[in-house]
C-alpha atoms as a PDB file:
ATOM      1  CA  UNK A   1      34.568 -21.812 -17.164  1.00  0.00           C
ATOM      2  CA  UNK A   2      37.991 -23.267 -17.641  1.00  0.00           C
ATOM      3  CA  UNK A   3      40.090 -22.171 -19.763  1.00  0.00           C
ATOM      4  CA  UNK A   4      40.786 -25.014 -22.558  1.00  0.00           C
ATOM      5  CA  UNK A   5      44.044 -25.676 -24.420  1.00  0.00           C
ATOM      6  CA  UNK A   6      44.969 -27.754 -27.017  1.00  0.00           C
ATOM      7  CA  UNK A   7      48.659 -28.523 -28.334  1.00  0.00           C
ATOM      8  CA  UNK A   8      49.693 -30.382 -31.139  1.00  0.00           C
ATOM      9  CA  UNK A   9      52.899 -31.555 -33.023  1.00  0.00           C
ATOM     10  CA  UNK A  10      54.980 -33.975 -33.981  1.00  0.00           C
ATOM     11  CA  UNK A  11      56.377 -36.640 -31.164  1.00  0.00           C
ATOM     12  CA  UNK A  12      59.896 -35.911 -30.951  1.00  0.00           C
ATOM     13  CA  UNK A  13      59.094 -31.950 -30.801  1.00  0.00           C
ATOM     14  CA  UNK A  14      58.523 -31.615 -26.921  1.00  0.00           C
ATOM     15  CA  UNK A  15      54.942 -31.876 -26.794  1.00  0.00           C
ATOM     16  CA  UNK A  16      54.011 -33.562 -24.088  1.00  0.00           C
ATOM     17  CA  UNK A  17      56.821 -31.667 -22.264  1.00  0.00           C
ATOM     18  CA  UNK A  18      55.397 -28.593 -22.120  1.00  0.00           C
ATOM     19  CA  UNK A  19      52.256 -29.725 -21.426  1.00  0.00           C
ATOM     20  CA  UNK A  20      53.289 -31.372 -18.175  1.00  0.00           C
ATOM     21  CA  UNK A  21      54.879 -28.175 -17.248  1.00  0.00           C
ATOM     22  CA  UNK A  22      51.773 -26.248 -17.997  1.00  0.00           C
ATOM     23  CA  UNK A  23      49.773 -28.585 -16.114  1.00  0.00           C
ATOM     24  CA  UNK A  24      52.154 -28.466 -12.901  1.00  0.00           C
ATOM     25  CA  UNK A  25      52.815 -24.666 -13.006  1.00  0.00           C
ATOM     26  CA  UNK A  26      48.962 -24.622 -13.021  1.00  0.00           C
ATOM     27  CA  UNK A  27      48.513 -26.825 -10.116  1.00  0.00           C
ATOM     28  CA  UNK A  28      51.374 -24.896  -8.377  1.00  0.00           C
ATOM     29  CA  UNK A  29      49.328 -21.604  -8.258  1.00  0.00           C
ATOM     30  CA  UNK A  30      46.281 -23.101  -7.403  1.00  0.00           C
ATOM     31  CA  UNK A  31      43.864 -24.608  -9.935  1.00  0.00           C
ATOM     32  CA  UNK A  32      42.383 -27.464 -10.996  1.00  0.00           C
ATOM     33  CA  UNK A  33      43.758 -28.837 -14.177  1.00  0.00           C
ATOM     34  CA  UNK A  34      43.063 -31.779 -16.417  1.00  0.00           C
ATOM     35  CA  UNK A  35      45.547 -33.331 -18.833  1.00  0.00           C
ATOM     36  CA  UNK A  36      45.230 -36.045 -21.298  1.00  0.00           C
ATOM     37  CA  UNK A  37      47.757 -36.533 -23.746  1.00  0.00           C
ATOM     38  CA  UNK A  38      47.347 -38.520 -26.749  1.00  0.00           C
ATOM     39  CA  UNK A  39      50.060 -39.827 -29.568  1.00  0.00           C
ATOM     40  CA  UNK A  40      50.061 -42.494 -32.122  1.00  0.00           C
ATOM     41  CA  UNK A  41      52.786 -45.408 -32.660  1.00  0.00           C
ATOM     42  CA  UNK A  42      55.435 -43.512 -33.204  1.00  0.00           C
ATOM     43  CA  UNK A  43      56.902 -41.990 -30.204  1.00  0.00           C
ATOM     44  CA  UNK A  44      58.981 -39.514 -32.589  1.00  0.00           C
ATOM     45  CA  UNK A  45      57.283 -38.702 -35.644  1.00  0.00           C
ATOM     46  CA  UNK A  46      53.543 -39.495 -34.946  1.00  0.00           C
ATOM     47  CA  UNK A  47      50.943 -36.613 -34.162  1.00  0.00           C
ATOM     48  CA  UNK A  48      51.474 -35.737 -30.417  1.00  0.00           C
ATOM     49  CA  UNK A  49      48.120 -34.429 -28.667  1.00  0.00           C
ATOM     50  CA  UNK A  50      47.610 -32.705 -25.343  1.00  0.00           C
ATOM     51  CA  UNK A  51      44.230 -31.561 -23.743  1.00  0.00           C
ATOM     52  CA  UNK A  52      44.425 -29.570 -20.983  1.00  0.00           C
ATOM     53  CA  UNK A  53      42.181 -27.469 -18.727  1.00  0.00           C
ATOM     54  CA  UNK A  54      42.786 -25.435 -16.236  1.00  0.00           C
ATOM     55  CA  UNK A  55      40.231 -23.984 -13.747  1.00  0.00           C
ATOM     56  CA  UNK A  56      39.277 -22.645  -9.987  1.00  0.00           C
ATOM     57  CA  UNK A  57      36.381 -24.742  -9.691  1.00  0.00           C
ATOM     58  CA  UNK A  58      36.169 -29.113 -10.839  1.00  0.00           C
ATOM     59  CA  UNK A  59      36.580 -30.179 -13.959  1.00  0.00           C
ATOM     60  CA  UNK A  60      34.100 -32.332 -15.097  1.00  0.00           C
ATOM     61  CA  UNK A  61      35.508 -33.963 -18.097  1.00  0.00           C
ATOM     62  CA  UNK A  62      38.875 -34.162 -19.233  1.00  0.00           C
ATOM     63  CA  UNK A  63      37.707 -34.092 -23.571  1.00  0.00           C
ATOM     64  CA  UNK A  64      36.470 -31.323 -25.400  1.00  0.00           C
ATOM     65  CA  UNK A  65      35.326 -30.053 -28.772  1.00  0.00           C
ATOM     66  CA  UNK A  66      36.321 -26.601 -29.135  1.00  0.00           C
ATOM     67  CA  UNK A  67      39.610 -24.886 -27.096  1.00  0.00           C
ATOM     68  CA  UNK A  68      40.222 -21.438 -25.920  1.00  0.00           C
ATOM     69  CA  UNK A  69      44.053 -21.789 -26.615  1.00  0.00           C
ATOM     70  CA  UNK A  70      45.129 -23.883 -29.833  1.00  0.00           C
ATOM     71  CA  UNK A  71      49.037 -24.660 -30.188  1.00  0.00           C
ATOM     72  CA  UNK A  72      50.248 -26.262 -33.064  1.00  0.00           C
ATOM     73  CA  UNK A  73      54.173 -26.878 -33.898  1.00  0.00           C
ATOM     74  CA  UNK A  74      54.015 -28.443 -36.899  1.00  0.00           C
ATOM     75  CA  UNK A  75      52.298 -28.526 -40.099  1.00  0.00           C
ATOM     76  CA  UNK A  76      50.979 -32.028 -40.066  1.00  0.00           C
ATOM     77  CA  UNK A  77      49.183 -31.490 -36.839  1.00  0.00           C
ATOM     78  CA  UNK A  78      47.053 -28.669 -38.836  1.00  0.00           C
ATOM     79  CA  UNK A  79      44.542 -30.723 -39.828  1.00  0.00           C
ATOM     80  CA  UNK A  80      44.017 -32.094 -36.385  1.00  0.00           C
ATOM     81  CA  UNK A  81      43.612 -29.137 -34.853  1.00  0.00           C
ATOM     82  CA  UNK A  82      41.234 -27.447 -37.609  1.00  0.00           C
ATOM     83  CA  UNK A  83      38.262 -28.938 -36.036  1.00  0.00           C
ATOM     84  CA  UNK A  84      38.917 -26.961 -32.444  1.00  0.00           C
ATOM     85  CA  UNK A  85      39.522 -23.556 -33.116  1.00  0.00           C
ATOM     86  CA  UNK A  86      36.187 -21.226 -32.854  1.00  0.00           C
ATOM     87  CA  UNK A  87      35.792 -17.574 -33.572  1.00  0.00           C
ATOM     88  CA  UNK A  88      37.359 -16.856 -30.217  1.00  0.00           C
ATOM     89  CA  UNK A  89      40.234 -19.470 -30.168  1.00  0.00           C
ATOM     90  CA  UNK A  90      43.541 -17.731 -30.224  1.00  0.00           C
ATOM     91  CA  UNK A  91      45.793 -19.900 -32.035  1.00  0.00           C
ATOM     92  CA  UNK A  92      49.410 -19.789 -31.516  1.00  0.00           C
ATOM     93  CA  UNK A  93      51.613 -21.390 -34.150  1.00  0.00           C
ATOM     94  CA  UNK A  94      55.356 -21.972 -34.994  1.00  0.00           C
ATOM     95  CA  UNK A  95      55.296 -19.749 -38.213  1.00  0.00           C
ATOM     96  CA  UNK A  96      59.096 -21.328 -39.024  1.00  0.00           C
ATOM     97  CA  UNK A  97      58.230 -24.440 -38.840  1.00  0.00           C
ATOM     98  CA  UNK A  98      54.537 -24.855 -40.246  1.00  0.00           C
ATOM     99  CA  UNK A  99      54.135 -24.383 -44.267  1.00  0.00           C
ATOM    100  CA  UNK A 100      52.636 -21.259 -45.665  1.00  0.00           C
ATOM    101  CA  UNK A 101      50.232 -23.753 -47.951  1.00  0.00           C
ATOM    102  CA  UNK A 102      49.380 -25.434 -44.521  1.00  0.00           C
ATOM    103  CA  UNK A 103      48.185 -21.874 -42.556  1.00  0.00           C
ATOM    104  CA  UNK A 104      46.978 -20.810 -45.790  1.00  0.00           C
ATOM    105  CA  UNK A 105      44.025 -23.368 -45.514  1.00  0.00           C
ATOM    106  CA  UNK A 106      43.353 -22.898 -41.943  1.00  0.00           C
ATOM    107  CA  UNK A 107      43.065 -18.383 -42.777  1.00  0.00           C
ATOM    108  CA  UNK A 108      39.200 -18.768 -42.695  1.00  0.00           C
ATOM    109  CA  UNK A 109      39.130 -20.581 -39.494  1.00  0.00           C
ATOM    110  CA  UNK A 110      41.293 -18.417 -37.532  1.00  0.00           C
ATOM    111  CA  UNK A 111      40.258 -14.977 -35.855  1.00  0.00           C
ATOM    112  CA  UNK A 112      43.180 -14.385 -33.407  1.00  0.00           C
ATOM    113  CA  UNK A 113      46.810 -15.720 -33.289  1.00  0.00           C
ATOM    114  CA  UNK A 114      50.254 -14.634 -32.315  1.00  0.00           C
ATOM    115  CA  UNK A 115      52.608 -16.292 -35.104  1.00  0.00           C
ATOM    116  CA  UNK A 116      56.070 -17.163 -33.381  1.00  0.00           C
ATOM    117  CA  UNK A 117      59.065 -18.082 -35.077  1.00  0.00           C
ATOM    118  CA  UNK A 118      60.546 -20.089 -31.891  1.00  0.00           C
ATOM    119  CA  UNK A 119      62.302 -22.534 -34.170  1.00  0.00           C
ATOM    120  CA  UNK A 120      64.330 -19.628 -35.976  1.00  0.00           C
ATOM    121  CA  UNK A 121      64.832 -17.850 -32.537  1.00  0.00           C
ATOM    122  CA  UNK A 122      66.087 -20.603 -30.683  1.00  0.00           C
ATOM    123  CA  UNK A 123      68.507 -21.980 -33.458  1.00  0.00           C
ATOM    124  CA  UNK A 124      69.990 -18.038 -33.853  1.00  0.00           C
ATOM    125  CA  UNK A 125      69.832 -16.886 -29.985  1.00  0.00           C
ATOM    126  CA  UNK A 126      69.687 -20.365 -28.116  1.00  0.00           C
ATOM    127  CA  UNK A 127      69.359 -23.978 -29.661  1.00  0.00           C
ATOM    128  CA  UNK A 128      66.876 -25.419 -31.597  1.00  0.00           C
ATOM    129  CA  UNK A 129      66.109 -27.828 -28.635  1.00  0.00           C
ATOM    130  CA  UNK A 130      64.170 -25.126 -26.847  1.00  0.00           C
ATOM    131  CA  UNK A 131      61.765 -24.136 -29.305  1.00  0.00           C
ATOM    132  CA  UNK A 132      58.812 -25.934 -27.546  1.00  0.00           C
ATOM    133  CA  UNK A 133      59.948 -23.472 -24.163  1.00  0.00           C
ATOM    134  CA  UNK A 134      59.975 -20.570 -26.573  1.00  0.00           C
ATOM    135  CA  UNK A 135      56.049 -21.456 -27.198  1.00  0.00           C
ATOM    136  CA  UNK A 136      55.120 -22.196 -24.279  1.00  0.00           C
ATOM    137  CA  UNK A 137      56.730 -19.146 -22.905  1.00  0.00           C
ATOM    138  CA  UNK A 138      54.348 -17.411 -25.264  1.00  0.00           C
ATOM    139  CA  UNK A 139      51.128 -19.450 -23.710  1.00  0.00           C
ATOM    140  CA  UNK A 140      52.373 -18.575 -20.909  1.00  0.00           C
ATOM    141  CA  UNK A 141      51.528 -14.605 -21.817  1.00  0.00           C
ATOM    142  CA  UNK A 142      47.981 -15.505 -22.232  1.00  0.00           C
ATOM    143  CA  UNK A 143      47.346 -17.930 -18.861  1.00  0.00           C
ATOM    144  CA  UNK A 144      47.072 -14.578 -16.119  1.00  0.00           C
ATOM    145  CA  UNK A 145      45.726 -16.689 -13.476  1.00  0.00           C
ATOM    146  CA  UNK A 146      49.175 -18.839 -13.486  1.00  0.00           C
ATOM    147  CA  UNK A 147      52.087 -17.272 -12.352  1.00  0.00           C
ATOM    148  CA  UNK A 148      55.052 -16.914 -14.386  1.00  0.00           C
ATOM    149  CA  UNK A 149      57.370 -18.095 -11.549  1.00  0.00           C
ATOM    150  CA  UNK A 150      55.818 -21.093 -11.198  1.00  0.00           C
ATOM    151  CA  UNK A 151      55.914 -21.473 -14.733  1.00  0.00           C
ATOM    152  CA  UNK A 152      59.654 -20.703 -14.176  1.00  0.00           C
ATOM    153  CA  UNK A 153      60.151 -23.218 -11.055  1.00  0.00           C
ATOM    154  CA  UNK A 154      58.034 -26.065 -13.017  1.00  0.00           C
ATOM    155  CA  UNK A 155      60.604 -26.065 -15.974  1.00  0.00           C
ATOM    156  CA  UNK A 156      63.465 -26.254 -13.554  1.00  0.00           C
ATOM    157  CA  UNK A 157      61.820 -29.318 -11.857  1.00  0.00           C
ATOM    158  CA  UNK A 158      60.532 -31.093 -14.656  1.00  0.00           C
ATOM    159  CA  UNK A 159      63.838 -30.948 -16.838  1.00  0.00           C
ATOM    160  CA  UNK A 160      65.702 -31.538 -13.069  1.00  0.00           C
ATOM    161  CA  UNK A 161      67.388 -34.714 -14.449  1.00  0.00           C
ATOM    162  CA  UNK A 162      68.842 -33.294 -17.178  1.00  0.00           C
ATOM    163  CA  UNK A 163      70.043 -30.328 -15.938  1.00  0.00           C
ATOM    164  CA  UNK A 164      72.324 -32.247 -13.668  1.00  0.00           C
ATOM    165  CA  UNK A 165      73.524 -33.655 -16.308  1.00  0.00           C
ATOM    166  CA  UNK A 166      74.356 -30.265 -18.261  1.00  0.00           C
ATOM    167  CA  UNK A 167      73.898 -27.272 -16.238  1.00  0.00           C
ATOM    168  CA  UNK A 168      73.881 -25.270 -19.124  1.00  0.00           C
ATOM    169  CA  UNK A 169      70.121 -26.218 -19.776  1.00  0.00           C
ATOM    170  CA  UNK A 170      69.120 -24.014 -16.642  1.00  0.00           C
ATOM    171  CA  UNK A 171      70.256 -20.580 -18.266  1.00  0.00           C
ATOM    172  CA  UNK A 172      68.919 -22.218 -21.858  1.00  0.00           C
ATOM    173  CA  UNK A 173      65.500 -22.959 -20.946  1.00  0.00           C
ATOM    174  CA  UNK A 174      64.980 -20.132 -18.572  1.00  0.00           C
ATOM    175  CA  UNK A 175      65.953 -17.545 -21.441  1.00  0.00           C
ATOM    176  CA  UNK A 176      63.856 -19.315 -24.091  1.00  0.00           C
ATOM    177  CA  UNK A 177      60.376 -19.081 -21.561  1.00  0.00           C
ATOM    178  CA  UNK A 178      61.521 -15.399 -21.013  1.00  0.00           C
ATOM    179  CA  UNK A 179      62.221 -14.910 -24.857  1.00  0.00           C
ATOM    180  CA  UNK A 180      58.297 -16.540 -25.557  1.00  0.00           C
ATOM    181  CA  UNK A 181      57.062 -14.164 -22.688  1.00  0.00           C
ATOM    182  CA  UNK A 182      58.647 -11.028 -24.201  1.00  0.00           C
ATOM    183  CA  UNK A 183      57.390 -12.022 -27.701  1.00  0.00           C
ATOM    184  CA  UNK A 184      53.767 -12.231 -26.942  1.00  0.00           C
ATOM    185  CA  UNK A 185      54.003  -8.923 -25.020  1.00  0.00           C
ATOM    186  CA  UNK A 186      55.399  -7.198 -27.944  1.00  0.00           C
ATOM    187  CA  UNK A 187      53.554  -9.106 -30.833  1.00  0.00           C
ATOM    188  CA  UNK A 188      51.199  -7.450 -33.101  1.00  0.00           C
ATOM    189  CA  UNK A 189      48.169  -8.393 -33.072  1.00  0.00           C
ATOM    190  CA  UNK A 190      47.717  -6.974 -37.058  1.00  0.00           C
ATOM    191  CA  UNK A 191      50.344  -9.114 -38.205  1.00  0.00           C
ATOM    192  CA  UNK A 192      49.426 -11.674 -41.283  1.00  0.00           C
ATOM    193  CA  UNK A 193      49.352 -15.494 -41.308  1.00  0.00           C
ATOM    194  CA  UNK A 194      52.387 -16.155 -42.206  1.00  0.00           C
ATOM    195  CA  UNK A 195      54.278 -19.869 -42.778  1.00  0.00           C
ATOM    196  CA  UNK A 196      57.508 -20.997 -43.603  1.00  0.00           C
ATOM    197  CA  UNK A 197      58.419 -21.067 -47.275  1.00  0.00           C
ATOM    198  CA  UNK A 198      58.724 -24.501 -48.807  1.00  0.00           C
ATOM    199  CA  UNK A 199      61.658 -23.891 -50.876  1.00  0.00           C
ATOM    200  CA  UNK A 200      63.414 -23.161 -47.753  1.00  0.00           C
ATOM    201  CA  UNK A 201      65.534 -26.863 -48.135  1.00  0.00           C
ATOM    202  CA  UNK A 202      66.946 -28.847 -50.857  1.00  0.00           C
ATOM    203  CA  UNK A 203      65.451 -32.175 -51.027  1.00  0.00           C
ATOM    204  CA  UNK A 204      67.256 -33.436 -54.458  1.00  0.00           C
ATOM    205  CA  UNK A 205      71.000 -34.493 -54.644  1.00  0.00           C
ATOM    206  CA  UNK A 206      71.714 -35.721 -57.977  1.00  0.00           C
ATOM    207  CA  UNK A 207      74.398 -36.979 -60.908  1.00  0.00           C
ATOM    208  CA  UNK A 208      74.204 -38.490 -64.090  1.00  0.00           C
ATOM    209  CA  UNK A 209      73.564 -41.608 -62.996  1.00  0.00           C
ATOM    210  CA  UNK A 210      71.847 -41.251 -59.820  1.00  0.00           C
ATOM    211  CA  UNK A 211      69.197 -39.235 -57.938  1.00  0.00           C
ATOM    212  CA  UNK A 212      68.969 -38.761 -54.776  1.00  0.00           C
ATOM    213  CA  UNK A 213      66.244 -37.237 -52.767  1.00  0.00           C
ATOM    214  CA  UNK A 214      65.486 -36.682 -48.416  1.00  0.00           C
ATOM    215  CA  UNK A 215      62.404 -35.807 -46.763  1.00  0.00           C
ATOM    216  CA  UNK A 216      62.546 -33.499 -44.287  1.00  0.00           C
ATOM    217  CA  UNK A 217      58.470 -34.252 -43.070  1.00  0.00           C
ATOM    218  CA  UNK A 218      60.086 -37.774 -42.247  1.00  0.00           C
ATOM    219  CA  UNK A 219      63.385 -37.511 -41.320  1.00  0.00           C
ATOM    220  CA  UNK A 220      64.233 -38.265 -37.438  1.00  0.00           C
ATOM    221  CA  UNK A 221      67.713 -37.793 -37.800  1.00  0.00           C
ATOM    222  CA  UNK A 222      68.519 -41.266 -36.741  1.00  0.00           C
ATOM    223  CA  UNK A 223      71.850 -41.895 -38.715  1.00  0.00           C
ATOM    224  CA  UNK A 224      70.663 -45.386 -40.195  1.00  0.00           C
ATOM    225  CA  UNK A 225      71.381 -44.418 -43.341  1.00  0.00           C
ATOM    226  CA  UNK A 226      75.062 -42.564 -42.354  1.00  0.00           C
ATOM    227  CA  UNK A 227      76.145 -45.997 -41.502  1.00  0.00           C
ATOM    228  CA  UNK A 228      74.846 -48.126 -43.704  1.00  0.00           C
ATOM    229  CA  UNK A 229      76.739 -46.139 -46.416  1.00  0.00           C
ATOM    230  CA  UNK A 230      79.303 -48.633 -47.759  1.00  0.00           C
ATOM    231  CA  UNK A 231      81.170 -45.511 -49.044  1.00  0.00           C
ATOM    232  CA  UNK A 232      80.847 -43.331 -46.508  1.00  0.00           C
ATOM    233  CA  UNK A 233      78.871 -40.603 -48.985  1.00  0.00           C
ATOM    234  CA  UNK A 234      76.204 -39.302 -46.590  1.00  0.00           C
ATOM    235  CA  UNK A 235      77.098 -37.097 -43.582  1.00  0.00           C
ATOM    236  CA  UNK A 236      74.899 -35.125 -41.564  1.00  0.00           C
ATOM    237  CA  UNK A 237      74.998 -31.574 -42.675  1.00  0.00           C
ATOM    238  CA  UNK A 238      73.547 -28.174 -40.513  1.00  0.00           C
ATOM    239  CA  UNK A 239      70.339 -27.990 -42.275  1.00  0.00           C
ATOM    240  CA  UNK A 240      67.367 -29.765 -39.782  1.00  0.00           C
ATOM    241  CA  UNK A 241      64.760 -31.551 -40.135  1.00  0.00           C
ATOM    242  CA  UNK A 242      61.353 -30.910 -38.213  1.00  0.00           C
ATOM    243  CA  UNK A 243      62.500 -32.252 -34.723  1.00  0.00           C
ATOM    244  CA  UNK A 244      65.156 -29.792 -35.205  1.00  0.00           C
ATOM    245  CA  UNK A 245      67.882 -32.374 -35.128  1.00  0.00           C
ATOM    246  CA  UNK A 246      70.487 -32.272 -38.630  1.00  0.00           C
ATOM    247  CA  UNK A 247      69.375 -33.865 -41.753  1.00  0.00           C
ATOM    248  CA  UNK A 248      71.826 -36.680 -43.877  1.00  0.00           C
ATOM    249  CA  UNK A 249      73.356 -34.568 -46.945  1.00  0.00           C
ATOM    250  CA  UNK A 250      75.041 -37.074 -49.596  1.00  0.00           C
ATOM    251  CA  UNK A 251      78.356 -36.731 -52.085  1.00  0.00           C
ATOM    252  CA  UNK A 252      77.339 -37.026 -55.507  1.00  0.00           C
ATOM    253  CA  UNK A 253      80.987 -37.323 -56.251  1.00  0.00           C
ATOM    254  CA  UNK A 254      80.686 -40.924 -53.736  1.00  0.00           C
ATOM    255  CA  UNK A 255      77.412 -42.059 -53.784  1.00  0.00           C
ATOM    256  CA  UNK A 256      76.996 -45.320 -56.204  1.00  0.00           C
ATOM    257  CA  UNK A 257      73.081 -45.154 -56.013  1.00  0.00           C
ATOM    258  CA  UNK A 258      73.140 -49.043 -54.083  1.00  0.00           C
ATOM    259  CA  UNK A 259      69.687 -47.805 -52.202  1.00  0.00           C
ATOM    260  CA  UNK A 260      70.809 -48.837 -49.202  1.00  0.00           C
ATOM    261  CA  UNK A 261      70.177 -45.892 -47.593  1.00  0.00           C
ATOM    262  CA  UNK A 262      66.821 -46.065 -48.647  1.00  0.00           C
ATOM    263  CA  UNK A 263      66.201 -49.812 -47.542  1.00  0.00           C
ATOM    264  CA  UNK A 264      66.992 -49.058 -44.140  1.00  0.00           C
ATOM    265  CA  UNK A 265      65.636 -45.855 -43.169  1.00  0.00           C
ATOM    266  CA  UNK A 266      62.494 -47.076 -40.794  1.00  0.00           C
ATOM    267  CA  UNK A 267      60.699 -43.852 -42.010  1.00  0.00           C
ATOM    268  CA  UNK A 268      60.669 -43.880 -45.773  1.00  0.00           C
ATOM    269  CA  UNK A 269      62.907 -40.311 -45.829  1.00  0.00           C
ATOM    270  CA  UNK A 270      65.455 -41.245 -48.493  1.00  0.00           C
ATOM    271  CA  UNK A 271      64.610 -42.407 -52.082  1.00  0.00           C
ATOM    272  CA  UNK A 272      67.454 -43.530 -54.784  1.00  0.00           C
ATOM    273  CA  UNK A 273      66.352 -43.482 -57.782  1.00  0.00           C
ATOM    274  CA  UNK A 274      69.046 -44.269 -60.713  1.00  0.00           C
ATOM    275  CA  UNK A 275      68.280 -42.943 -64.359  1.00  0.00           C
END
């Protein structure tokens, strides 16, 4: 039977990345493997779906209705990916970046799952950009039949271009598969459900004459709104929003409350509100 894996998050988070590596590394050692992605409008901030097989013998049909292997980066693609898991699913999540309510109503549908932190371990050993490797080092653990060096090679050759570009990325990406690796082979199975806490960022900014409030669900980090500012109030700031790219933080002490911010941010992140 081949082994079927779902992975969902948001577009922007790497995705579809990860599943072409998967899907290559797979074919490199041999198998037959199917791959369909599937994303809305939104290239960055729309639901981001890949199904994926991977078998010795043909593969019939590239759709199906319940996966061995369910990945899930973000806490809007929970819901999606309820409908796949079975008693034997493992499900691997991102438990800093999906929301403890979020896991909380998916408990009764999951059996077996490694929670992985990647986002926190790539920002504190590596960079946030890696977090996807981190996973899918992780996956990786679980797929025996592929080997890990072609997993290795196929990250090398699918981020090719852009390791020319910065060399760096080699070591970067390399270390975060190893890092994923590592972490299944060490994580406890006994461990709880666990998500990330939802006070964990400030969404309110305010005065006495103005409000100001982010999103952090909707934010892309495109900098619209940093220069649209007329007064130059809004700055990006470390926090990061769930691409894993920094977040606009506002002066009070600046800000007039003139909503433009707000008028020109494509995704609805930013709301002025003046009392």
């Amino acid at each position: 039977m081949p082994a079927k894996i779902i992975i969902a998050g948001e577009g922007g988070q790497g995705v579809q990345t990860i599943a072409k590596i998967l899907t290559k590394a797979a074919k490199k050692s041999g198998k037959n493997v199917s791959y369909l992605p599937s994303f809305g409008v939104e290239q960055r901030g729309g639901v981001s779906l890949a199904y994926i097989q991977v078998s010795s013998r043909p593969i019939p049909y590239p759709r199906f209705s319940k996966a061995d292997f369910v990945v899930t980066l973000s806490s809007r693609s929970c819901e999606t990916i309820k409908n796949f898991i079975s008693d034997n699913s493992l499900v691997i999540y991102d438990s800093a970046e999906i929301y403890e309510k979020d896991i909380n109503e998916l408990k009764a549908e999951i059996k077996r799952f490694v929670a992985v932190p990647a986002k926190n371990i790539a920002s504190e050993k590596l960079s946030t950009k890696v977090a996807n490797i981190i996973i899918l080092g992780v996956l990786s653990a679980q797929l025996k039949d592929i080997s890990f060096q072609d997993f290795q090679d196929t990250v090398l050759m699918e981020l090719a271009a852009k390791i020319k570009i910065k060399p760096e990325l080699k070591e970067l990406n390399n270390s975060a598969l190893q890092m994923g690796a590592e972490f299944a082979q060490n994580y406890e199975s006994s461990d709880h459900l666990t998500g990330k806490s939802p006070d964990e960022t400030v969404r309110s900014f305010e005065n006495d004459k103005v409000k100001w409030t982010r999103f952090p669900e909707y934010c892309k980090g495109c900098s619209l709104c940093i220069l649209s500012c007329p007064v130059k109030a809004i700055t990006f700031a470390k926090d990061l929003n769930f691409l894993g790219t920094p977040m606009p933080i506002v002066d009070m002490e600046k800000c007039i409350g003139c909503g433009k911010c707000m008028q020109i941010c494509p995704d609805g992140a930013i709301n002025v509100e003046k009392k």
